[in-house]
PDB file of N, CA and C in Angstrom:
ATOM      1  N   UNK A   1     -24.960  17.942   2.463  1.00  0.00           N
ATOM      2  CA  UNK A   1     -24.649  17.188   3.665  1.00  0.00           C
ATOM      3  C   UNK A   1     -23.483  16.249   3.359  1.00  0.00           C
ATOM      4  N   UNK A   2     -22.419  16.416   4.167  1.00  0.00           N
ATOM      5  CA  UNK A   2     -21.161  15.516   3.658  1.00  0.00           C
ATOM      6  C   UNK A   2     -21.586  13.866   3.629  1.00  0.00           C
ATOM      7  N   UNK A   3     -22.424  13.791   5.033  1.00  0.00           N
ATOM      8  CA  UNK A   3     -22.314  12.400   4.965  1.00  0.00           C
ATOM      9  C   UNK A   3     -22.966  11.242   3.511  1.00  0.00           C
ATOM     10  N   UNK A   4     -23.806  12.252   2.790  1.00  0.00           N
ATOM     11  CA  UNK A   4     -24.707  11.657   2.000  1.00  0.00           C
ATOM     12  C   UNK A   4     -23.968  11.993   0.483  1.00  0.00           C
ATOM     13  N   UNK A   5     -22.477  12.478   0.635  1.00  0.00           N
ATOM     14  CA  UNK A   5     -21.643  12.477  -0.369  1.00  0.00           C
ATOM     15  C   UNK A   5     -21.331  11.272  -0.901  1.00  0.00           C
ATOM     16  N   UNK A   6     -21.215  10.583  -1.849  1.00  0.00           N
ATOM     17  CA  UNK A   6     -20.960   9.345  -2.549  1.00  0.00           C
ATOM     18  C   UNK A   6     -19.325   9.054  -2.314  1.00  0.00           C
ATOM     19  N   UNK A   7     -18.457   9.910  -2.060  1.00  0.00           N
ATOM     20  CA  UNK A   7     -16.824  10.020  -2.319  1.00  0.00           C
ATOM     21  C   UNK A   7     -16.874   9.351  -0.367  1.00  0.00           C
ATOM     22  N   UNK A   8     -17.817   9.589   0.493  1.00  0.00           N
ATOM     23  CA  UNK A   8     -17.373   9.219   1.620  1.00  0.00           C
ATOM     24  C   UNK A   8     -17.115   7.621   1.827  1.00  0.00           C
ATOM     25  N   UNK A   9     -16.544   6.987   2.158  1.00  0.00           N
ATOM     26  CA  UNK A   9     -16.455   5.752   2.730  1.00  0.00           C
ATOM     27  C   UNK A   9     -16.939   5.330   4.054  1.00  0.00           C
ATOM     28  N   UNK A  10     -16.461   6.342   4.874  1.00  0.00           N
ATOM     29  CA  UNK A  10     -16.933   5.480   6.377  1.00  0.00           C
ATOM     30  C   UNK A  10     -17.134   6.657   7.405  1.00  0.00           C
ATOM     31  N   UNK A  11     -17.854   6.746   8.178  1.00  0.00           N
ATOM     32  CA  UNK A  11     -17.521   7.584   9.628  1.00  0.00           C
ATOM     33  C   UNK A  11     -17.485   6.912  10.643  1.00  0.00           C
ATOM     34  N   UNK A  12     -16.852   7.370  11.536  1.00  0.00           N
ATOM     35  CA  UNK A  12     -16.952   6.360  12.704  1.00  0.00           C
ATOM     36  C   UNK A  12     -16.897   7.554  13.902  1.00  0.00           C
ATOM     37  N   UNK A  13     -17.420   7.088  14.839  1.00  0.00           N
ATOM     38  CA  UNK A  13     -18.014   7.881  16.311  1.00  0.00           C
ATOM     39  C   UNK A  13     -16.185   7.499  17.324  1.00  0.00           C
ATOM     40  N   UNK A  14     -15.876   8.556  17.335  1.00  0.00           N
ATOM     41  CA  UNK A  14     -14.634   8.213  18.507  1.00  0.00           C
ATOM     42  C   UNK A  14     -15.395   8.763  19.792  1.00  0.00           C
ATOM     43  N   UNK A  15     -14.530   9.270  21.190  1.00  0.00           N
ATOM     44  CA  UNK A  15     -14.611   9.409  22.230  1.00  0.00           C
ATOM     45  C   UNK A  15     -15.444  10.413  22.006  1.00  0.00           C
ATOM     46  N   UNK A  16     -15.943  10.917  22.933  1.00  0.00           N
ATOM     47  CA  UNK A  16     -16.466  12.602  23.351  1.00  0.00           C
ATOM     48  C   UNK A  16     -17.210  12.810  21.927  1.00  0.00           C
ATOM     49  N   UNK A  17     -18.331  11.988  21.033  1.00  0.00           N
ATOM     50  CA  UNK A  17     -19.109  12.575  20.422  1.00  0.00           C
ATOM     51  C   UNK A  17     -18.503  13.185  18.895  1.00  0.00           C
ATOM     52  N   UNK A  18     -17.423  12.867  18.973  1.00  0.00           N
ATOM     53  CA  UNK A  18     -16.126  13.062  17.444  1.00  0.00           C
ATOM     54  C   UNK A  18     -16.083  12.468  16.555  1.00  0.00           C
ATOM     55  N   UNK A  19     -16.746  12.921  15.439  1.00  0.00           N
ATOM     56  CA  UNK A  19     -16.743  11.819  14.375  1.00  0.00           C
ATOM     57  C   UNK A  19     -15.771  12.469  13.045  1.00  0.00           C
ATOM     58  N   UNK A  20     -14.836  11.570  12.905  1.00  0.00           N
ATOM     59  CA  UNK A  20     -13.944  11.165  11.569  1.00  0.00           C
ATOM     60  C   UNK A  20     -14.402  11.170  10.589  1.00  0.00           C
ATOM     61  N   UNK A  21     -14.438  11.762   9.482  1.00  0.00           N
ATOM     62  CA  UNK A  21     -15.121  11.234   7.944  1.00  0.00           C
ATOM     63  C   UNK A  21     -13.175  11.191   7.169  1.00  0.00           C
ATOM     64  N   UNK A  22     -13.478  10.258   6.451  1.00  0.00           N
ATOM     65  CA  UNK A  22     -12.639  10.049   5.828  1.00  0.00           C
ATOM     66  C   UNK A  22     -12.869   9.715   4.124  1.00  0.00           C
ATOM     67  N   UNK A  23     -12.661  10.492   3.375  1.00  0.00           N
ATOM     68  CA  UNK A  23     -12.907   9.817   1.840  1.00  0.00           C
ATOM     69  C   UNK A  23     -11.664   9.155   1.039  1.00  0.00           C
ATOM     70  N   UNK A  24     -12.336   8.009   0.345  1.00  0.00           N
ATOM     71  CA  UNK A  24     -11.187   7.613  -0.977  1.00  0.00           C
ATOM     72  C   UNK A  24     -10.491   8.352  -1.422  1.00  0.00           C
ATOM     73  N   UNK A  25     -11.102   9.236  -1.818  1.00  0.00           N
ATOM     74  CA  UNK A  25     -10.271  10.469  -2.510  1.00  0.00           C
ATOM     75  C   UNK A  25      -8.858  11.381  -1.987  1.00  0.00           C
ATOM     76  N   UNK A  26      -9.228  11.125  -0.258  1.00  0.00           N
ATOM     77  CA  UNK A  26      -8.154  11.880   0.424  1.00  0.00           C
ATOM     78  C   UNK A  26      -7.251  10.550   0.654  1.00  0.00           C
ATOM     79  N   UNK A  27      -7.372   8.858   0.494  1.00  0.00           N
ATOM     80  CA  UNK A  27      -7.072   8.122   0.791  1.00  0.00           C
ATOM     81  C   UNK A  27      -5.572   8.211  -0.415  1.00  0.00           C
ATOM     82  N   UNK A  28      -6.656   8.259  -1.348  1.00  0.00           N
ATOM     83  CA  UNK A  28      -5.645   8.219  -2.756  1.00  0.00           C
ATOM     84  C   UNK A  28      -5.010   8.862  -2.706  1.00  0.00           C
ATOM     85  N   UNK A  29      -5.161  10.213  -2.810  1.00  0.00           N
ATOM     86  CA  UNK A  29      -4.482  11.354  -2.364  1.00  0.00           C
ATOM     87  C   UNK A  29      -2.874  11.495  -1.740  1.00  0.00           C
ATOM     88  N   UNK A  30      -3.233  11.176  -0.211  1.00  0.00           N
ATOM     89  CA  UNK A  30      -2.415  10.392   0.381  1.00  0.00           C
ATOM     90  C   UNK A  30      -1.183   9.442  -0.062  1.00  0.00           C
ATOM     91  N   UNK A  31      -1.527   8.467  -0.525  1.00  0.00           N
ATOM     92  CA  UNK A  31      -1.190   7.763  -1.270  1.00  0.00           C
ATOM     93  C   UNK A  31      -0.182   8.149  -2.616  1.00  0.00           C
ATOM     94  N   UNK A  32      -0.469   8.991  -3.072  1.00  0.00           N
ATOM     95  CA  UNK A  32       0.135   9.722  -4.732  1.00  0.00           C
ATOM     96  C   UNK A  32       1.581  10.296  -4.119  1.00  0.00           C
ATOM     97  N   UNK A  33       1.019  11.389  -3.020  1.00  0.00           N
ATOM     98  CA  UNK A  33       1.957  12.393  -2.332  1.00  0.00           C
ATOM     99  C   UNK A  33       3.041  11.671  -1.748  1.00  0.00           C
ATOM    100  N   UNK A  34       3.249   9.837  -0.946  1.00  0.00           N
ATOM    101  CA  UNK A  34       4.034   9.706  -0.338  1.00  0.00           C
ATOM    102  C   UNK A  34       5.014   8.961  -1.791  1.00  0.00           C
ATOM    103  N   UNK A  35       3.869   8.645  -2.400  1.00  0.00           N
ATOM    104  CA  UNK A  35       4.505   7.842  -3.732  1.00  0.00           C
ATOM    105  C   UNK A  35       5.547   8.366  -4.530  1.00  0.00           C
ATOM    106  N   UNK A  36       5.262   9.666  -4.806  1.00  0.00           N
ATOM    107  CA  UNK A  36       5.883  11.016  -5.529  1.00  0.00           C
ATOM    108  C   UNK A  36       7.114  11.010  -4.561  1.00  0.00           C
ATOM    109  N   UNK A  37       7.218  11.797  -3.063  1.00  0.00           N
ATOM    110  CA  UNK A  37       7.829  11.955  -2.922  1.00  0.00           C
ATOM    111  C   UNK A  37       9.103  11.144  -2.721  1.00  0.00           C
ATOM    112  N   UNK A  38       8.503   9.646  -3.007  1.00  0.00           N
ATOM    113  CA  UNK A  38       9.635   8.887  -2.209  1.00  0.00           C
ATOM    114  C   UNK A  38      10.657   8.545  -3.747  1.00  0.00           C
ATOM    115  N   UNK A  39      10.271   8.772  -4.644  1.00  0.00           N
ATOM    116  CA  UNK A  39      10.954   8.691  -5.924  1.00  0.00           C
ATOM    117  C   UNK A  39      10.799   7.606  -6.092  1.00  0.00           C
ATOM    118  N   UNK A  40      10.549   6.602  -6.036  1.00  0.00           N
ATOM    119  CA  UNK A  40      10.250   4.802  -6.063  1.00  0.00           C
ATOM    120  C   UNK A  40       9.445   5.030  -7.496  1.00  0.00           C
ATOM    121  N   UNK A  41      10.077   3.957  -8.425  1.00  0.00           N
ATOM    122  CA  UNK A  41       9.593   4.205  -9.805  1.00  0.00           C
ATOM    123  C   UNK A  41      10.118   2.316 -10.482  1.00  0.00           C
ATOM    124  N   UNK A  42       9.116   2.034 -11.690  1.00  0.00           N
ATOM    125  CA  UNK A  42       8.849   0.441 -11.747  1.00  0.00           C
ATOM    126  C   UNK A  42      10.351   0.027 -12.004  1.00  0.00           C
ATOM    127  N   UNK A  43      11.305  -1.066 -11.567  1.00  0.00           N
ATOM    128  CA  UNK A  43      12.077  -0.913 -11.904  1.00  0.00           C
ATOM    129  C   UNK A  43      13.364  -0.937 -10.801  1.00  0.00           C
ATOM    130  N   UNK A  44      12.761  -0.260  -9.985  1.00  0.00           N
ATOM    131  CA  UNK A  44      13.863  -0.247  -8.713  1.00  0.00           C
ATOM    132  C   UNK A  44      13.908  -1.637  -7.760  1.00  0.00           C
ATOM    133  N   UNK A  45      15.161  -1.876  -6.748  1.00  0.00           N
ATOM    134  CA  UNK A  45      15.043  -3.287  -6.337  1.00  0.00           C
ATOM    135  C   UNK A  45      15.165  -2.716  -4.773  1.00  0.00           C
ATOM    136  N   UNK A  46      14.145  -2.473  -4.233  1.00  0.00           N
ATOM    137  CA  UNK A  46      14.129  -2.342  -2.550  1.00  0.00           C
ATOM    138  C   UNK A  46      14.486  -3.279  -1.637  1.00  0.00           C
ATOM    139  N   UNK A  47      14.725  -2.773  -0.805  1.00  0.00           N
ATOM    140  CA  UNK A  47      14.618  -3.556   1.126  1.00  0.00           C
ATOM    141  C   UNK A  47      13.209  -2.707   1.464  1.00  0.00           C
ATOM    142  N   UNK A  48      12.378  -3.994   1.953  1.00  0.00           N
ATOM    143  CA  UNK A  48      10.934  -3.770   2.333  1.00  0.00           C
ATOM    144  C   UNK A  48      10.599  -4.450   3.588  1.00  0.00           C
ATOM    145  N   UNK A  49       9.840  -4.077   4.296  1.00  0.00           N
ATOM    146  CA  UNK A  49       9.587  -4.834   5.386  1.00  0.00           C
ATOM    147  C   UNK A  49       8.128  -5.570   4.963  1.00  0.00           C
ATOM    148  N   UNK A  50       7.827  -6.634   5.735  1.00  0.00           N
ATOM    149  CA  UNK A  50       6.565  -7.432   5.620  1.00  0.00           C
ATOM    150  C   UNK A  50       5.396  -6.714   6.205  1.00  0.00           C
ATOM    151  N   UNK A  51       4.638  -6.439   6.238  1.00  0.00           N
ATOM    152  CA  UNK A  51       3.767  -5.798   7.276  1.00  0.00           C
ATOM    153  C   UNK A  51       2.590  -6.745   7.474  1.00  0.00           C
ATOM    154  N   UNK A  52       2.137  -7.253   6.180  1.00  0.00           N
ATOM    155  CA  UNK A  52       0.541  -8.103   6.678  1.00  0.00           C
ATOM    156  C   UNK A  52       0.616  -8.916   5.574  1.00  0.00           C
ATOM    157  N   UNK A  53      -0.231 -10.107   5.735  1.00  0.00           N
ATOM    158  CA  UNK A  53      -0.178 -11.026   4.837  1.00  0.00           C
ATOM    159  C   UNK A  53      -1.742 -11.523   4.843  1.00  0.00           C
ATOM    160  N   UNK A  54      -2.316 -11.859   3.746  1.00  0.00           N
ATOM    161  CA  UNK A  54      -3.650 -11.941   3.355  1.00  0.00           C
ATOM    162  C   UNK A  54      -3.860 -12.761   2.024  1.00  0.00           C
ATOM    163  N   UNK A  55      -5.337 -13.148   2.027  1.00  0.00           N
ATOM    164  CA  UNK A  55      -4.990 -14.576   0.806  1.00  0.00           C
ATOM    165  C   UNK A  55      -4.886 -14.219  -0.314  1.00  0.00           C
ATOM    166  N   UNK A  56      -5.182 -12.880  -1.241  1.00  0.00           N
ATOM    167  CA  UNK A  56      -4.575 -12.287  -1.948  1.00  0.00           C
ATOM    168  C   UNK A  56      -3.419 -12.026  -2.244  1.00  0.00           C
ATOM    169  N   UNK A  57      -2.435 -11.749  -1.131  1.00  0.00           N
ATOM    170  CA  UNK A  57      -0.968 -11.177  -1.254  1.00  0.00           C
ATOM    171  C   UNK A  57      -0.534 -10.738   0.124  1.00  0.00           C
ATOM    172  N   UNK A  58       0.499 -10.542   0.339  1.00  0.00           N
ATOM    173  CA  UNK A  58       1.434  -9.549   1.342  1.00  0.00           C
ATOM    174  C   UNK A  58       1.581  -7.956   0.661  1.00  0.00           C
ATOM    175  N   UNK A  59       1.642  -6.780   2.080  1.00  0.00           N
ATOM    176  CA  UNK A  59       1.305  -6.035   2.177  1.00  0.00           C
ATOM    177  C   UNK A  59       3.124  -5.993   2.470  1.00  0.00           C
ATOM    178  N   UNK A  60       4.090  -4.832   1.609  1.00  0.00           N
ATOM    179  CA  UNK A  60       5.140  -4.842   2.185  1.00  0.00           C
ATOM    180  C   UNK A  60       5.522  -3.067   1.704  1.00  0.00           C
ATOM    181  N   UNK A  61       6.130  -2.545   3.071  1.00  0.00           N
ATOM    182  CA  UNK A  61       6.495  -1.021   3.538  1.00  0.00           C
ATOM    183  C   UNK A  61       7.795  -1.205   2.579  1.00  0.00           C
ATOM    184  N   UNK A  62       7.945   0.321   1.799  1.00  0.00           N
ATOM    185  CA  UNK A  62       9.147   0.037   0.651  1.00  0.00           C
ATOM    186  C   UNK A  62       9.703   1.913   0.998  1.00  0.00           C
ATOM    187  N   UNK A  63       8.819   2.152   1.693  1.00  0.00           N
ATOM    188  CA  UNK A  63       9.549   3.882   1.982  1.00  0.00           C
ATOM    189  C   UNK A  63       8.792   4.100   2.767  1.00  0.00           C
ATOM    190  N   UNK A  64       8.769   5.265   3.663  1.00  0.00           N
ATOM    191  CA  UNK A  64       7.773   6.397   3.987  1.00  0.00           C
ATOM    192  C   UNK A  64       6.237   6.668   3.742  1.00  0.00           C
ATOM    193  N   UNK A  65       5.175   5.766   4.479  1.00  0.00           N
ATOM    194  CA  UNK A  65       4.024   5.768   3.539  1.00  0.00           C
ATOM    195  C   UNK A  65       3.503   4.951   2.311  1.00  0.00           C
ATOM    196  N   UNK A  66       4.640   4.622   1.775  1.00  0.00           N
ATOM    197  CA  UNK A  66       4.828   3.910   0.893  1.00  0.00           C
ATOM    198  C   UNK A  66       4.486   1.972   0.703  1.00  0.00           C
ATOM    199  N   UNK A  67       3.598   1.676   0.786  1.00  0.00           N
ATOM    200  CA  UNK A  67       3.451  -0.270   0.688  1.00  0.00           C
ATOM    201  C   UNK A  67       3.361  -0.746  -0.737  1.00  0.00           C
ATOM    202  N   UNK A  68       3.807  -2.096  -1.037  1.00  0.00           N
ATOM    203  CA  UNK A  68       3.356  -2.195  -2.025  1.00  0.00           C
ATOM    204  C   UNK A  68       2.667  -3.751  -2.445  1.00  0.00           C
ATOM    205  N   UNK A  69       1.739  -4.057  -3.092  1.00  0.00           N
ATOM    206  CA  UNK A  69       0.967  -5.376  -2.965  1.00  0.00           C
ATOM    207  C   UNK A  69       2.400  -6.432  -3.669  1.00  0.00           C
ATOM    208  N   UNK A  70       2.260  -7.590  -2.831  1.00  0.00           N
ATOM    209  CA  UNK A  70       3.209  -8.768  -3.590  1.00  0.00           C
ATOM    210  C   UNK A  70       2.065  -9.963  -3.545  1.00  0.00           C
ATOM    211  N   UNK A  71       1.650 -10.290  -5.004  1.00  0.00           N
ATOM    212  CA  UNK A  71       0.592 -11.386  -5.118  1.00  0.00           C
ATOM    213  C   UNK A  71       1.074 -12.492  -5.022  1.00  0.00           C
ATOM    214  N   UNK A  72       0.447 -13.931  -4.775  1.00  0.00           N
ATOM    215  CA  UNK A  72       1.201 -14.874  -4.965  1.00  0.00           C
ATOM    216  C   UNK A  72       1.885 -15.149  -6.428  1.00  0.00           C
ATOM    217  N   UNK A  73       1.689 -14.916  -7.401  1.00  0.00           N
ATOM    218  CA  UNK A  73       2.566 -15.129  -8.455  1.00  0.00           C
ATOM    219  C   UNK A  73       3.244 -14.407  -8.873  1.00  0.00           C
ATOM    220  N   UNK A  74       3.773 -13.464  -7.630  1.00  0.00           N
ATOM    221  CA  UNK A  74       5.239 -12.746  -7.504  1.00  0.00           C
ATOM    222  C   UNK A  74       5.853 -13.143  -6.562  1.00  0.00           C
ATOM    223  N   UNK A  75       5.282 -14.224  -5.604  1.00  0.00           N
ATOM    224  CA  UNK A  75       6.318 -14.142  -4.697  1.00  0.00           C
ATOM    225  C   UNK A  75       5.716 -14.360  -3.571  1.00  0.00           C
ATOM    226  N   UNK A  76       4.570 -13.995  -3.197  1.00  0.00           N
ATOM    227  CA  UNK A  76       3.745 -13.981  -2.066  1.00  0.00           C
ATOM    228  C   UNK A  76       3.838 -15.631  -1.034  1.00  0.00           C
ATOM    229  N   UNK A  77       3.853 -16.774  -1.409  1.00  0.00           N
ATOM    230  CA  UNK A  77       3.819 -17.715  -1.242  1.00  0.00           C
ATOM    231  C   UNK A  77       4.967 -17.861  -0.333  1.00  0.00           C
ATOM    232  N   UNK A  78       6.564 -17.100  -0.360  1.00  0.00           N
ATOM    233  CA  UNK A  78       7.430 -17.514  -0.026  1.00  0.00           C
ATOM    234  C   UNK A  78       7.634 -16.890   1.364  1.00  0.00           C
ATOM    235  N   UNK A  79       6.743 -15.370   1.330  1.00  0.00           N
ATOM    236  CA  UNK A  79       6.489 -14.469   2.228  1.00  0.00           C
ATOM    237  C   UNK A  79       5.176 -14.465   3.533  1.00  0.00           C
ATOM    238  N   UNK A  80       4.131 -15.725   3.541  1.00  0.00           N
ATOM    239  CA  UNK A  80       3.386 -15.527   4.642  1.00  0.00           C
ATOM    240  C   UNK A  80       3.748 -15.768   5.514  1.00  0.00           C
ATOM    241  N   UNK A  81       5.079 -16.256   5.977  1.00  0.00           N
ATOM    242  CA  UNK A  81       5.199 -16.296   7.562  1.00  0.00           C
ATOM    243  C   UNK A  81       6.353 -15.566   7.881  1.00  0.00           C
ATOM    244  N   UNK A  82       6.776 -14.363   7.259  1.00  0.00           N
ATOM    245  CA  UNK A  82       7.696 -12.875   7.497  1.00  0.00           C
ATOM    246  C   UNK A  82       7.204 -12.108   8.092  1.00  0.00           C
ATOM    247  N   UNK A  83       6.339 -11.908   8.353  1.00  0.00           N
ATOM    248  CA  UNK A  83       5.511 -10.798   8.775  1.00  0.00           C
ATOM    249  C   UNK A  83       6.530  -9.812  10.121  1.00  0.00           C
ATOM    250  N   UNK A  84       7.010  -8.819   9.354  1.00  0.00           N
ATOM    251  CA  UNK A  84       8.011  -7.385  10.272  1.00  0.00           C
ATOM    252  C   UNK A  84       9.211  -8.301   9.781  1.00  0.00           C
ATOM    253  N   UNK A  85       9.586  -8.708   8.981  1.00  0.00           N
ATOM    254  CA  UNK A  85      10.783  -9.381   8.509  1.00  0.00           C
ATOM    255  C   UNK A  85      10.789  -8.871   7.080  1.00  0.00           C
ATOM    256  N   UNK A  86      12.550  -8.115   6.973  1.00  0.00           N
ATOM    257  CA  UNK A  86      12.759  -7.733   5.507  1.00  0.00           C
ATOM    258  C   UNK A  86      13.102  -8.360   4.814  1.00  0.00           C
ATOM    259  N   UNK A  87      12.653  -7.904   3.508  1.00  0.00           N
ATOM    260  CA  UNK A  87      12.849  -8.766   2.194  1.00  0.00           C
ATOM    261  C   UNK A  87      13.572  -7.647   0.892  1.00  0.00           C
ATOM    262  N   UNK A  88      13.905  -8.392  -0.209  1.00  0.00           N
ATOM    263  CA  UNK A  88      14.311  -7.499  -1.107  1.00  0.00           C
ATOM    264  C   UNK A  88      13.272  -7.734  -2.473  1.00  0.00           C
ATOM    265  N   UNK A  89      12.948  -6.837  -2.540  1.00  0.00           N
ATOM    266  CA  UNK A  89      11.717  -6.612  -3.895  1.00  0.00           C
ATOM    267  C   UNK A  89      12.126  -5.906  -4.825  1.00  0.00           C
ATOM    268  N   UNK A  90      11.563  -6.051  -5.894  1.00  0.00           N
ATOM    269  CA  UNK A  90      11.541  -5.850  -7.422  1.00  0.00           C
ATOM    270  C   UNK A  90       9.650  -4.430  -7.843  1.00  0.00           C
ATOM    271  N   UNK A  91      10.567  -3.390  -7.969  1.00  0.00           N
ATOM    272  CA  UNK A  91       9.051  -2.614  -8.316  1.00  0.00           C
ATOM    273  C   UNK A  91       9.065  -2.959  -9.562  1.00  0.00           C
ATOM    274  N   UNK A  92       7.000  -3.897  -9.795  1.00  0.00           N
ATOM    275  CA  UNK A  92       7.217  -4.126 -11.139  1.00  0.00           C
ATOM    276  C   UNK A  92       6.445  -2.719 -11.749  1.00  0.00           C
ATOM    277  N   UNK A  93       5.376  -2.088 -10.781  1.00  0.00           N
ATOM    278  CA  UNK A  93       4.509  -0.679 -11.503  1.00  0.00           C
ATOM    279  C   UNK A  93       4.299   0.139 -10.141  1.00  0.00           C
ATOM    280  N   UNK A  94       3.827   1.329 -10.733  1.00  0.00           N
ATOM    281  CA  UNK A  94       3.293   2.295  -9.980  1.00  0.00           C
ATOM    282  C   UNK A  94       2.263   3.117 -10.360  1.00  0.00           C
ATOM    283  N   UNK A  95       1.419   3.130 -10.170  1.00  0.00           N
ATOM    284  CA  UNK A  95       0.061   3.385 -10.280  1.00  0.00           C
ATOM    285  C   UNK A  95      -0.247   5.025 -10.173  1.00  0.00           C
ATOM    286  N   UNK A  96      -0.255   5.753 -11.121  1.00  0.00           N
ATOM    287  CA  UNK A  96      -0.395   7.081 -10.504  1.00  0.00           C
ATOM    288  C   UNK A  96      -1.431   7.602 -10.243  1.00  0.00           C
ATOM    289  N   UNK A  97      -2.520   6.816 -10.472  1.00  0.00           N
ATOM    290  CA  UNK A  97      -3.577   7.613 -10.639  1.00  0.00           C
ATOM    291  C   UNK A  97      -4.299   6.921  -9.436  1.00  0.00           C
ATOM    292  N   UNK A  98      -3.538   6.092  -8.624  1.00  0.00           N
ATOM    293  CA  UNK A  98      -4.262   5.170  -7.118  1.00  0.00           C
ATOM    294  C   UNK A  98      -2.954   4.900  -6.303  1.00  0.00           C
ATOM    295  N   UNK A  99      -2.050   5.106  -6.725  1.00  0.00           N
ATOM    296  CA  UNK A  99      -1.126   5.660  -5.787  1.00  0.00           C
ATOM    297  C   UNK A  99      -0.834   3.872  -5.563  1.00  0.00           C
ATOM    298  N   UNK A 100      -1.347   3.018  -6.113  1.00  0.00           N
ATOM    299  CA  UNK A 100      -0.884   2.015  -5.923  1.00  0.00           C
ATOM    300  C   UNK A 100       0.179   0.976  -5.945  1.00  0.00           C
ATOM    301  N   UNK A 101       1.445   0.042  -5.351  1.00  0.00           N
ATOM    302  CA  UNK A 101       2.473  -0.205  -6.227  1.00  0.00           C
ATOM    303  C   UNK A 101       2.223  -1.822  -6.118  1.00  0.00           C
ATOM    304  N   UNK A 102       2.910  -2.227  -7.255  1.00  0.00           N
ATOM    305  CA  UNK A 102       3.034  -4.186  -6.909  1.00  0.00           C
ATOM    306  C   UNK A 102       4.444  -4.403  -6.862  1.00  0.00           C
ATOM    307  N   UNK A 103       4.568  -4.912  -6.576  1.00  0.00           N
ATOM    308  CA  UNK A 103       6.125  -5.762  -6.433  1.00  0.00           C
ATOM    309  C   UNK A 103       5.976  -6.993  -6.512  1.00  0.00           C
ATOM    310  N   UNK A 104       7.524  -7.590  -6.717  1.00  0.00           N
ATOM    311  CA  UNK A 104       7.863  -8.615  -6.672  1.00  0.00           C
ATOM    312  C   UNK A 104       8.908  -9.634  -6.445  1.00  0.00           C
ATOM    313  N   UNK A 105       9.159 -10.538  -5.815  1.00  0.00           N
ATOM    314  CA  UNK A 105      10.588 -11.005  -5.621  1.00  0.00           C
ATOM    315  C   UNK A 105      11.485 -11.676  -6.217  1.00  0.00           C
ATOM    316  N   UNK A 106      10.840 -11.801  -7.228  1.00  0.00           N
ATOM    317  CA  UNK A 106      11.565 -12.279  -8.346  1.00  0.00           C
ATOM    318  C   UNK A 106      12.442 -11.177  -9.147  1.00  0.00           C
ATOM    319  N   UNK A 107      13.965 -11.237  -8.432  1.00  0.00           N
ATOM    320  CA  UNK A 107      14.183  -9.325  -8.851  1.00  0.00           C
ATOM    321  C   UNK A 107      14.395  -9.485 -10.597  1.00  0.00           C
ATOM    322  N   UNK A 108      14.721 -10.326 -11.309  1.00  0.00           N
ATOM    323  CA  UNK A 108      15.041 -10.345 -12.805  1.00  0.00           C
ATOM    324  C   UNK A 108      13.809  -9.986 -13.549  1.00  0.00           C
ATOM    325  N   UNK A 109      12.319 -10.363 -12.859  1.00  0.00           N
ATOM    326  CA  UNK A 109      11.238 -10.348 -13.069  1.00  0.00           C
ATOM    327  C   UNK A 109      11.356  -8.647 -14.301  1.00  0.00           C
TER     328      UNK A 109
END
């Protein structure tokens, strides 16, 4: 039974009786494929847009699919009230195995 799969995260009921399953796994997934393709590797200095900001960090679009976390002790602090406003970032990693990236604005960093 899918739903009682451990890899699932969430289902949710849409219109007309339709339910979504979505897993981590296809999340990550996701994630690897836009990472890969966009060639973005630690090291490079982007134009990013802001997208969301949270007490952890800002959430900032660096390609196609592509976001990458900026914590406050990269930079985050200078960025909560940008939000859809570009910035120029510093990739400090890329995560291959979670498709994850951090950045930072400190480009010498």
């Amino acid at each position: 039974d899918m739903l009682r799969d451990p890899q699932m995260v969430y289902a949710s009921a849409e219109e007309k009786g339709v339910i979504f399953i979505q897993s981590k796994a296809n999340e990550t997934a996701q994630k690897l494929n836009s990472l890969m393709a966009s060639g973005i590797q630690a090291g490079d200095v982007l134009q990013g847009t802001v997208q969301s900001s949270r007490d952890g960090g800002a959430y900032v679009t660096i390609g196609p699919g592509v976001d990458g976390l900026l914590t406050k002790s990269n930079g985050y602090t200078e960025l909560h009230s940008m939000i859809g406003e570009e910035v120029q970032v510093k990739v400090l990693s890329c995560d291959m195995e979670t498709g994850n990236v951090r950045l930072s604005t400190y480009l010498d960093a």
